[in-house]
PDB file of N, CA and C in Angstrom:
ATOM      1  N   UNK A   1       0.842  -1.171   0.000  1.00  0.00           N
ATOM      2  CA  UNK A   1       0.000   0.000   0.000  1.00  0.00           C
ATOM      3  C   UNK A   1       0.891   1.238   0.000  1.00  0.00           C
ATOM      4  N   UNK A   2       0.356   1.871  -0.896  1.00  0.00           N
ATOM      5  CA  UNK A   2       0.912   3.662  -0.884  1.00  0.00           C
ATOM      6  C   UNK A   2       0.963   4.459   0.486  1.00  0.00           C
ATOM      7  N   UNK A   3       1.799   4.861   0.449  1.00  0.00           N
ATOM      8  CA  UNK A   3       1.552   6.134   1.975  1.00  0.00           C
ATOM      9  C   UNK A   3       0.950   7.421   1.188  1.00  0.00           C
ATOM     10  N   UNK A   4       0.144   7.921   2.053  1.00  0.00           N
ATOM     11  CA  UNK A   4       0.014   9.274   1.736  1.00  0.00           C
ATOM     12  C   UNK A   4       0.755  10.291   2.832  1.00  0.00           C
ATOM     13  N   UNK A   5       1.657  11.344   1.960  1.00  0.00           N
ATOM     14  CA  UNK A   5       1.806  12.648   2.865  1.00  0.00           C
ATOM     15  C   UNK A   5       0.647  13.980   2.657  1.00  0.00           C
ATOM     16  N   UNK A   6       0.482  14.581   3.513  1.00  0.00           N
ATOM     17  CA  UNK A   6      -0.538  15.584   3.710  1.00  0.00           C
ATOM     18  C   UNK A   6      -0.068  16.629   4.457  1.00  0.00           C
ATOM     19  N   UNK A   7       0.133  17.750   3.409  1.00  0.00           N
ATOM     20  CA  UNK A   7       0.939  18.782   3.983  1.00  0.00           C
ATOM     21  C   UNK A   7      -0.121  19.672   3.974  1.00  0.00           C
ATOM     22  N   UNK A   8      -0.552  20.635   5.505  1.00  0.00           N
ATOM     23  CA  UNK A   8      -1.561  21.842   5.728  1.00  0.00           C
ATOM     24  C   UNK A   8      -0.762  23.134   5.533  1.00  0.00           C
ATOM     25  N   UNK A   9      -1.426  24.255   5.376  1.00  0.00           N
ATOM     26  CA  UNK A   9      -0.768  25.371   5.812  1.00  0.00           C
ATOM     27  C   UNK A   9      -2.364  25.962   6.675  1.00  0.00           C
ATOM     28  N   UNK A  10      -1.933  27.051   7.354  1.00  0.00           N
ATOM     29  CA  UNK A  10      -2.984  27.229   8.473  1.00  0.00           C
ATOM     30  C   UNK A  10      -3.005  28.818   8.337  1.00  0.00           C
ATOM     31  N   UNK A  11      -4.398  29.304   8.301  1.00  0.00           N
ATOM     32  CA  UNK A  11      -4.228  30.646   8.127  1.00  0.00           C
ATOM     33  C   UNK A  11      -4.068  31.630   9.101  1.00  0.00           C
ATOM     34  N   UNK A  12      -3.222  30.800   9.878  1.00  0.00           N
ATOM     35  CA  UNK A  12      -2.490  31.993  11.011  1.00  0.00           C
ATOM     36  C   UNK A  12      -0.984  32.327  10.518  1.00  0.00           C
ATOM     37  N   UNK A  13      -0.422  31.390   9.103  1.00  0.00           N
ATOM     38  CA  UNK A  13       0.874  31.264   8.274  1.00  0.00           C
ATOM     39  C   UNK A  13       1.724  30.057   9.273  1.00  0.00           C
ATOM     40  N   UNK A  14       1.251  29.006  10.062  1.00  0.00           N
ATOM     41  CA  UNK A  14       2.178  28.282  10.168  1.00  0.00           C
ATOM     42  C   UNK A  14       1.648  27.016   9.267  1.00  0.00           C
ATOM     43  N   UNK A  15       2.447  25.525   9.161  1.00  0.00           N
ATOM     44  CA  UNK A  15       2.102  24.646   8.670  1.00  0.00           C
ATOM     45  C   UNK A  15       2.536  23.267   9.231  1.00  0.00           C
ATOM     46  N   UNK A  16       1.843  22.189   8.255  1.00  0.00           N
ATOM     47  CA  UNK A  16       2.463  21.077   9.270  1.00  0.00           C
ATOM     48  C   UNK A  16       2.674  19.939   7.760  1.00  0.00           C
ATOM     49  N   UNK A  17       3.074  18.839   8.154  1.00  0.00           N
ATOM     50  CA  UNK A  17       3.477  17.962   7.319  1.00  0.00           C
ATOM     51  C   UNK A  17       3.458  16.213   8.054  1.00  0.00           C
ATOM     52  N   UNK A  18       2.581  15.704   7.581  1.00  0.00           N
ATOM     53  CA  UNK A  18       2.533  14.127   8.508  1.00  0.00           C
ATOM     54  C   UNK A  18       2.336  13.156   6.704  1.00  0.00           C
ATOM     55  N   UNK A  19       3.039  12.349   7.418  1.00  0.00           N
ATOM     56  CA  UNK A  19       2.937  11.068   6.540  1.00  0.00           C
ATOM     57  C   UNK A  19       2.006   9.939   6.684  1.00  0.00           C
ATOM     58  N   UNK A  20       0.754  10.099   6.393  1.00  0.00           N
ATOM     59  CA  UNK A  20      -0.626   8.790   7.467  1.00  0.00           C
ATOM     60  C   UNK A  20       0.232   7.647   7.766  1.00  0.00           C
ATOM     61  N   UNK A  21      -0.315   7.230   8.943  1.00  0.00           N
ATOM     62  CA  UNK A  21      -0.070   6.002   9.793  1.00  0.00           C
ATOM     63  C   UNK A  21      -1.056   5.321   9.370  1.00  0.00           C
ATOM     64  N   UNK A  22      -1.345   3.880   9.454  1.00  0.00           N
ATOM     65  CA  UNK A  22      -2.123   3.086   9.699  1.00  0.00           C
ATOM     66  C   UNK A  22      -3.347   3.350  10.660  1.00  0.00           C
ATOM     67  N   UNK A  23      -2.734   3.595  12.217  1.00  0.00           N
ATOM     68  CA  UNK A  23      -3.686   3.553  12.973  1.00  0.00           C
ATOM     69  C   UNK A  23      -4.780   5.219  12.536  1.00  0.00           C
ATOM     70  N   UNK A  24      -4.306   6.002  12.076  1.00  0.00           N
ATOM     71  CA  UNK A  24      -4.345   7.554  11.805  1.00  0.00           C
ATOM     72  C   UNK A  24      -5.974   6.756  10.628  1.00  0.00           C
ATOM     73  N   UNK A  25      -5.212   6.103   9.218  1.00  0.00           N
ATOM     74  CA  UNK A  25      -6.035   5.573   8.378  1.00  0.00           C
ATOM     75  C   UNK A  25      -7.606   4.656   9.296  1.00  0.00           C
ATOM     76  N   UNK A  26      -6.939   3.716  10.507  1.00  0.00           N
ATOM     77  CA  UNK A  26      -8.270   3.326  10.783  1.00  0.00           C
ATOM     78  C   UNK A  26      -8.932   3.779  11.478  1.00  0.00           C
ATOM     79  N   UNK A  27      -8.477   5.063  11.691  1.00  0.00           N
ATOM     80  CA  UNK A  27      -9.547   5.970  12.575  1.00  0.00           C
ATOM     81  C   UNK A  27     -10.214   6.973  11.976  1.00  0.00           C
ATOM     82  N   UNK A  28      -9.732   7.323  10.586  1.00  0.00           N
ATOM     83  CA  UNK A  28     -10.730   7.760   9.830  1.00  0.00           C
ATOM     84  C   UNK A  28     -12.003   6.380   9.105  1.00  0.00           C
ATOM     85  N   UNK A  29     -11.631   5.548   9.104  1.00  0.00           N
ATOM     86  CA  UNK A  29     -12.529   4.307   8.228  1.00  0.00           C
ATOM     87  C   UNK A  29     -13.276   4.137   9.627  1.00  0.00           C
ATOM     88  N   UNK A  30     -12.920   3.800  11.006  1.00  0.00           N
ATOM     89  CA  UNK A  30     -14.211   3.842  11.849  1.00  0.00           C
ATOM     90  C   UNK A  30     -15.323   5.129  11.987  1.00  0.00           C
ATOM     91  N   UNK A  31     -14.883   6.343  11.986  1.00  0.00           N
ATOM     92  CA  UNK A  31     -15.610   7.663  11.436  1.00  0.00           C
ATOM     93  C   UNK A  31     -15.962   7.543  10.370  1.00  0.00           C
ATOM     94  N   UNK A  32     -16.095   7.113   9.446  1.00  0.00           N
ATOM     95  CA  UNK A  32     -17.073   6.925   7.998  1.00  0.00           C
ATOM     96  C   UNK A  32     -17.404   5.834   8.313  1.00  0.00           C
ATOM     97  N   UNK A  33     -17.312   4.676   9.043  1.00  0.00           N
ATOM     98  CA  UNK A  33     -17.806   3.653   8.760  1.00  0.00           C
ATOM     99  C   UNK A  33     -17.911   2.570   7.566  1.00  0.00           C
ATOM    100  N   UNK A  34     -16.302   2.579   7.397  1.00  0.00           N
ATOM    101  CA  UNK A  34     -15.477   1.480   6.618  1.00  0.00           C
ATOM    102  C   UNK A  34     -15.613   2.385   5.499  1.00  0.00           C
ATOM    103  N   UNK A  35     -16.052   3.108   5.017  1.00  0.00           N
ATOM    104  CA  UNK A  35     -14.631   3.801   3.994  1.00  0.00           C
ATOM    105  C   UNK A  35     -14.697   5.216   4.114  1.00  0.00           C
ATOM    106  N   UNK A  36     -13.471   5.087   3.451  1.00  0.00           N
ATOM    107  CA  UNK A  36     -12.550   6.894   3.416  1.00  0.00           C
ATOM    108  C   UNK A  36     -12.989   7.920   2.398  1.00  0.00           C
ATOM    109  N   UNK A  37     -13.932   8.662   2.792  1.00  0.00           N
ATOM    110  CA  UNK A  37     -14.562   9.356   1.268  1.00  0.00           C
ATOM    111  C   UNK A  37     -13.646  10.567   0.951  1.00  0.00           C
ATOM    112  N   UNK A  38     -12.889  10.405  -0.221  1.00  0.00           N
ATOM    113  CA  UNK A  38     -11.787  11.255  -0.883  1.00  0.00           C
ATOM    114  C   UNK A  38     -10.822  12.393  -0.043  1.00  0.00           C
ATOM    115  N   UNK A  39     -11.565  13.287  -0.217  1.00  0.00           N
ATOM    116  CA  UNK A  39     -10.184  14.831   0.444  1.00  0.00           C
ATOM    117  C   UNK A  39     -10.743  14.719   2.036  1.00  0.00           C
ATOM    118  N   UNK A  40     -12.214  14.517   2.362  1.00  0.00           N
ATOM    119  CA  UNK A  40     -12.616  14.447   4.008  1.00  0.00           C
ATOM    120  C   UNK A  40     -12.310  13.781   4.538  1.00  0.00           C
ATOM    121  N   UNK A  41     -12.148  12.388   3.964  1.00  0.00           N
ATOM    122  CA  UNK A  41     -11.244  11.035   4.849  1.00  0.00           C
ATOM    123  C   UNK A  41      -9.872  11.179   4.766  1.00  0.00           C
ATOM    124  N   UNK A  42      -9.031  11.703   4.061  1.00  0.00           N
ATOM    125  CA  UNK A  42      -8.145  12.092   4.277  1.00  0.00           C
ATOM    126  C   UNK A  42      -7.324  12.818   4.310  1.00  0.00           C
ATOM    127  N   UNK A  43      -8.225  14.194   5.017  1.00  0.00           N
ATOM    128  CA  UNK A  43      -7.972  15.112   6.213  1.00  0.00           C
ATOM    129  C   UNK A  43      -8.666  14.909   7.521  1.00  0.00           C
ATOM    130  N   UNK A  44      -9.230  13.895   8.202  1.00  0.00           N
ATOM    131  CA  UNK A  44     -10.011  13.510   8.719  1.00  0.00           C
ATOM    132  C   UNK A  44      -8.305  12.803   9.674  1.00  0.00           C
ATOM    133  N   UNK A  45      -7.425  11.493   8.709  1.00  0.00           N
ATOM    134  CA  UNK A  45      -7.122  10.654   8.963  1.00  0.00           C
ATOM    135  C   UNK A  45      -5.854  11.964   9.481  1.00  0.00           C
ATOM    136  N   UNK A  46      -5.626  12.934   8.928  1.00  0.00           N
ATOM    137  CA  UNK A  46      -4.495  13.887   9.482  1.00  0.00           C
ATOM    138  C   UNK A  46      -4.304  14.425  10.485  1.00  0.00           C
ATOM    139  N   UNK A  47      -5.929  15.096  10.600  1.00  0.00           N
ATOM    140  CA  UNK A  47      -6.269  15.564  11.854  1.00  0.00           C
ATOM    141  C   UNK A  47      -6.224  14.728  13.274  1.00  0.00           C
ATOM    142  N   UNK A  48      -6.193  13.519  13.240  1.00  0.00           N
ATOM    143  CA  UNK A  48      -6.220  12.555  14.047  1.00  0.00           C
ATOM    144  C   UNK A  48      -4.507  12.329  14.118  1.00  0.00           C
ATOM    145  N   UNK A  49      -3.707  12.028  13.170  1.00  0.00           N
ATOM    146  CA  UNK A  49      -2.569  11.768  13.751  1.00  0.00           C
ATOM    147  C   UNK A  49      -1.821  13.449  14.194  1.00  0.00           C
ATOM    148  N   UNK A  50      -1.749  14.146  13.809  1.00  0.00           N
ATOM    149  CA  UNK A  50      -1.394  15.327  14.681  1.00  0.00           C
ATOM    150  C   UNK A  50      -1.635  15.788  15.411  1.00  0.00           C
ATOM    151  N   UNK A  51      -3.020  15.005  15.692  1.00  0.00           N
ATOM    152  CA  UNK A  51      -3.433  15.078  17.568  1.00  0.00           C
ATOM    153  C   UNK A  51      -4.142  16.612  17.858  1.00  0.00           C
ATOM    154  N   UNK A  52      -4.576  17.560  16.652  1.00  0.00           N
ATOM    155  CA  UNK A  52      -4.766  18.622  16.667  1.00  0.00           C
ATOM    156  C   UNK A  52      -6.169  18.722  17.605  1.00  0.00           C
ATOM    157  N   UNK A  53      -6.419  19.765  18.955  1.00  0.00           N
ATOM    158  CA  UNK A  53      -7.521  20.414  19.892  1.00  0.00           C
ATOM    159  C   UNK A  53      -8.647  20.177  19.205  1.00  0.00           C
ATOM    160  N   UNK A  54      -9.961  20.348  19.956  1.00  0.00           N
ATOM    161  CA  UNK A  54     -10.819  20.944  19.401  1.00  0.00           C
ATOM    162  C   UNK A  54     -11.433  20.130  18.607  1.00  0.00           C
ATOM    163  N   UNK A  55     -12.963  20.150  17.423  1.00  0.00           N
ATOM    164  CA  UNK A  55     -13.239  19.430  16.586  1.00  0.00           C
ATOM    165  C   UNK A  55     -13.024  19.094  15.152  1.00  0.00           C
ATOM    166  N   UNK A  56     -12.933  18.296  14.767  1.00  0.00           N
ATOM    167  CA  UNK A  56     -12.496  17.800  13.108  1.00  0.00           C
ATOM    168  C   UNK A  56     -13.227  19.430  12.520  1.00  0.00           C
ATOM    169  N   UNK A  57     -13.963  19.988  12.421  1.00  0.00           N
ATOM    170  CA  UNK A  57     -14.787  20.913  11.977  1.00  0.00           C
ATOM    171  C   UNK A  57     -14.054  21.894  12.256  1.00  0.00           C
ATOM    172  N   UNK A  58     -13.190  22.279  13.197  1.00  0.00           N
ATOM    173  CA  UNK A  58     -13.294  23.158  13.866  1.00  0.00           C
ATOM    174  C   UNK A  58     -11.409  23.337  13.197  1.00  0.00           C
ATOM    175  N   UNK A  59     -10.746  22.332  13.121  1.00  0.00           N
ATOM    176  CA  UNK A  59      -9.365  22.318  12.640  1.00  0.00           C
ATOM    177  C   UNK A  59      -9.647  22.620  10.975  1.00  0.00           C
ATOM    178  N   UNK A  60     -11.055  22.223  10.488  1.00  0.00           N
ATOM    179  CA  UNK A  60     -10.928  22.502   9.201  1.00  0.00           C
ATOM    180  C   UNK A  60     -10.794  23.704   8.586  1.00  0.00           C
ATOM    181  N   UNK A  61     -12.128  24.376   9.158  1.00  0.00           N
ATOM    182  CA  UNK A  61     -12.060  26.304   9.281  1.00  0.00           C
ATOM    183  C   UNK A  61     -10.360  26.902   9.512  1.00  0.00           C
ATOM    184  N   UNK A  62      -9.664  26.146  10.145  1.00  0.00           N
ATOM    185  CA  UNK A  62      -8.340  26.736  10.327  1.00  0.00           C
ATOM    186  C   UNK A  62      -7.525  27.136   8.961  1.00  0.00           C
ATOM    187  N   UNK A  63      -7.772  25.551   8.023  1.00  0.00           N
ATOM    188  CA  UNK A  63      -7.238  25.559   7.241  1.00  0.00           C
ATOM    189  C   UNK A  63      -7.104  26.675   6.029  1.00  0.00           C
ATOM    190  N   UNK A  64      -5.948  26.948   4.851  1.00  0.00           N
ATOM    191  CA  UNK A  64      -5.729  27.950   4.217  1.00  0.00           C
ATOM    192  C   UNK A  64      -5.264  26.920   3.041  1.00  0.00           C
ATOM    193  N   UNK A  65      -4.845  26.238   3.172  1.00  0.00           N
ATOM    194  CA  UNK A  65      -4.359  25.398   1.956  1.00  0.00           C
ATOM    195  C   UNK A  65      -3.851  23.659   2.395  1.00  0.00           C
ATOM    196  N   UNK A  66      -4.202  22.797   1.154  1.00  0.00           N
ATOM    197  CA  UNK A  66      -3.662  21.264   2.007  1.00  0.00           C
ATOM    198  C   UNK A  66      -3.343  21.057   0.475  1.00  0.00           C
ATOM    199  N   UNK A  67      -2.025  20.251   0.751  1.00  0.00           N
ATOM    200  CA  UNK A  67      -1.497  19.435  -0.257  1.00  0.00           C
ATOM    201  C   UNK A  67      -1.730  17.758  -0.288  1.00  0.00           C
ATOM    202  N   UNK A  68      -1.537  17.000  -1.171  1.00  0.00           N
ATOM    203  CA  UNK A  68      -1.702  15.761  -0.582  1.00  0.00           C
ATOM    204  C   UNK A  68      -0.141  14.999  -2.265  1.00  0.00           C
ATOM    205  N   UNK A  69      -0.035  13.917  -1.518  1.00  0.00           N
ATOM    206  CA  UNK A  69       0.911  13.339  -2.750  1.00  0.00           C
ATOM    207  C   UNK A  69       1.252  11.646  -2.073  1.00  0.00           C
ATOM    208  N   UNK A  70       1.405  10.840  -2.678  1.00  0.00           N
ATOM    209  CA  UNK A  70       1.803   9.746  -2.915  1.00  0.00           C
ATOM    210  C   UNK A  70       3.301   9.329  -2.606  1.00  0.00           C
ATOM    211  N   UNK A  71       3.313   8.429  -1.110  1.00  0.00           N
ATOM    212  CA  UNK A  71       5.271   7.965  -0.982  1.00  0.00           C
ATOM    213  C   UNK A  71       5.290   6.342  -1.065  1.00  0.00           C
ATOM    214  N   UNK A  72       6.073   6.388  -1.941  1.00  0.00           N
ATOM    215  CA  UNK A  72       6.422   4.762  -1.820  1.00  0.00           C
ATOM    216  C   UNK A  72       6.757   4.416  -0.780  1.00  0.00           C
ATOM    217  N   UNK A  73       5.983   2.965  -0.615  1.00  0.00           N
ATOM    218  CA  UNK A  73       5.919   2.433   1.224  1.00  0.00           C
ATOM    219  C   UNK A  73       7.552   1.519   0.963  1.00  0.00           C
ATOM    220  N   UNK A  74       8.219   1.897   1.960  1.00  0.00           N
ATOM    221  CA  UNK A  74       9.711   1.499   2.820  1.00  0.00           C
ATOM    222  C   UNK A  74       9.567  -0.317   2.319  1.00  0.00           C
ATOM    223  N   UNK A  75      10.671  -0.486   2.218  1.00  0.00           N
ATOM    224  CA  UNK A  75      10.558  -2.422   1.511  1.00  0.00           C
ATOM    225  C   UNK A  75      10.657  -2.746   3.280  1.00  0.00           C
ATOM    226  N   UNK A  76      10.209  -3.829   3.846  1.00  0.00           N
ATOM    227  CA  UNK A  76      10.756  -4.342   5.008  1.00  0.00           C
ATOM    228  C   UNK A  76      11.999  -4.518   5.472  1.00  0.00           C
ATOM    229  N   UNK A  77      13.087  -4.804   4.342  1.00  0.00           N
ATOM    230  CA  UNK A  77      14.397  -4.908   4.000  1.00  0.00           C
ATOM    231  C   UNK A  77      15.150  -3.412   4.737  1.00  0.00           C
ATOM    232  N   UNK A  78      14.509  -2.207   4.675  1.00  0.00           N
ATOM    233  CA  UNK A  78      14.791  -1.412   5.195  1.00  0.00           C
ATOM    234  C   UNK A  78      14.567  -0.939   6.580  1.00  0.00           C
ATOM    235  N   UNK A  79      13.703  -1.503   7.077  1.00  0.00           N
ATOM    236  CA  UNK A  79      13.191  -0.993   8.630  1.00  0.00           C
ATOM    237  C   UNK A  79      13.449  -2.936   9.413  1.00  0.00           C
ATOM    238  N   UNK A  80      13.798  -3.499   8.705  1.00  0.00           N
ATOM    239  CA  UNK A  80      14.044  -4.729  10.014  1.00  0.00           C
ATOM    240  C   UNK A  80      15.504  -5.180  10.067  1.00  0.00           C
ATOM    241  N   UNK A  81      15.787  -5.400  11.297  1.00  0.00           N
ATOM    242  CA  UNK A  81      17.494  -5.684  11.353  1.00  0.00           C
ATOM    243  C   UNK A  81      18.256  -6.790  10.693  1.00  0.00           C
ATOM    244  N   UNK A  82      19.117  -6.757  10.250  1.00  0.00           N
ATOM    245  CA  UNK A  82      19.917  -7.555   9.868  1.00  0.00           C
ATOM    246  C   UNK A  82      20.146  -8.672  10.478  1.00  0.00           C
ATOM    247  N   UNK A  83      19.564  -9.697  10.033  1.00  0.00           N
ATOM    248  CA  UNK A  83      20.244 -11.732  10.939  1.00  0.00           C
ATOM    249  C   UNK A  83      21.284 -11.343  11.460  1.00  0.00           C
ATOM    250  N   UNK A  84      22.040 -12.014  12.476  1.00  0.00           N
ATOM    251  CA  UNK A  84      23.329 -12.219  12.745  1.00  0.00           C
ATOM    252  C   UNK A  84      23.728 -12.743  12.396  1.00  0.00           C
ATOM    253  N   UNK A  85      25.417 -12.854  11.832  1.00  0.00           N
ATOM    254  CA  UNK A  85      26.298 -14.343  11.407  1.00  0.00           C
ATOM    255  C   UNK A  85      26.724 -15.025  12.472  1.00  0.00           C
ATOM    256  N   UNK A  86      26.457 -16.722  12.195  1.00  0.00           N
ATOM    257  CA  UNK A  86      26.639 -17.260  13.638  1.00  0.00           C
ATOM    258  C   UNK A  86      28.200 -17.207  14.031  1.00  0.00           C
TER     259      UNK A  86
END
């Protein structure tokens, strides 16, 4: 599976940048109720991993601009350790 990154800018001029998690993804699919409907599910799934105050509604009004783009997911080969030689 693809990662998505989701970059905000906030119209107070700061911004943020998260790469969805899994758990981030199934906590937007329990809020829709098994699926992710396009740009709301996932700013939904953002708002949840940045842990942002206040309500999903309420972080949205903040917003000034959101990017979204596509990262190739990490091979396992890269995030698990190397065997030992006996």
């Amino acid at each position: 599976m693809n990662r998505v990154r989701v970059s905000v800018a906030y119209v107070d001029g700061t911004s943020a940048e998260v790469v969805l998690r899994p758990f981030a993804l199934v906590a937007a699919e329990r809020h829709f109720r098994g699926s992710i409907p396009g740009m709301e599910g996932t700013l939904y799934a953002a708002w949840h991993q940045l842990g942002q105050p206040g309500t999903f509604a309420d972080w949205l009004e903040s917003l000034e601009a959101v990017g979204e783009e596509a990262v190739p997911p990490t091979s396992a080969t890269e995030s698990a350790p190397s065997p030992s030689s006996p």
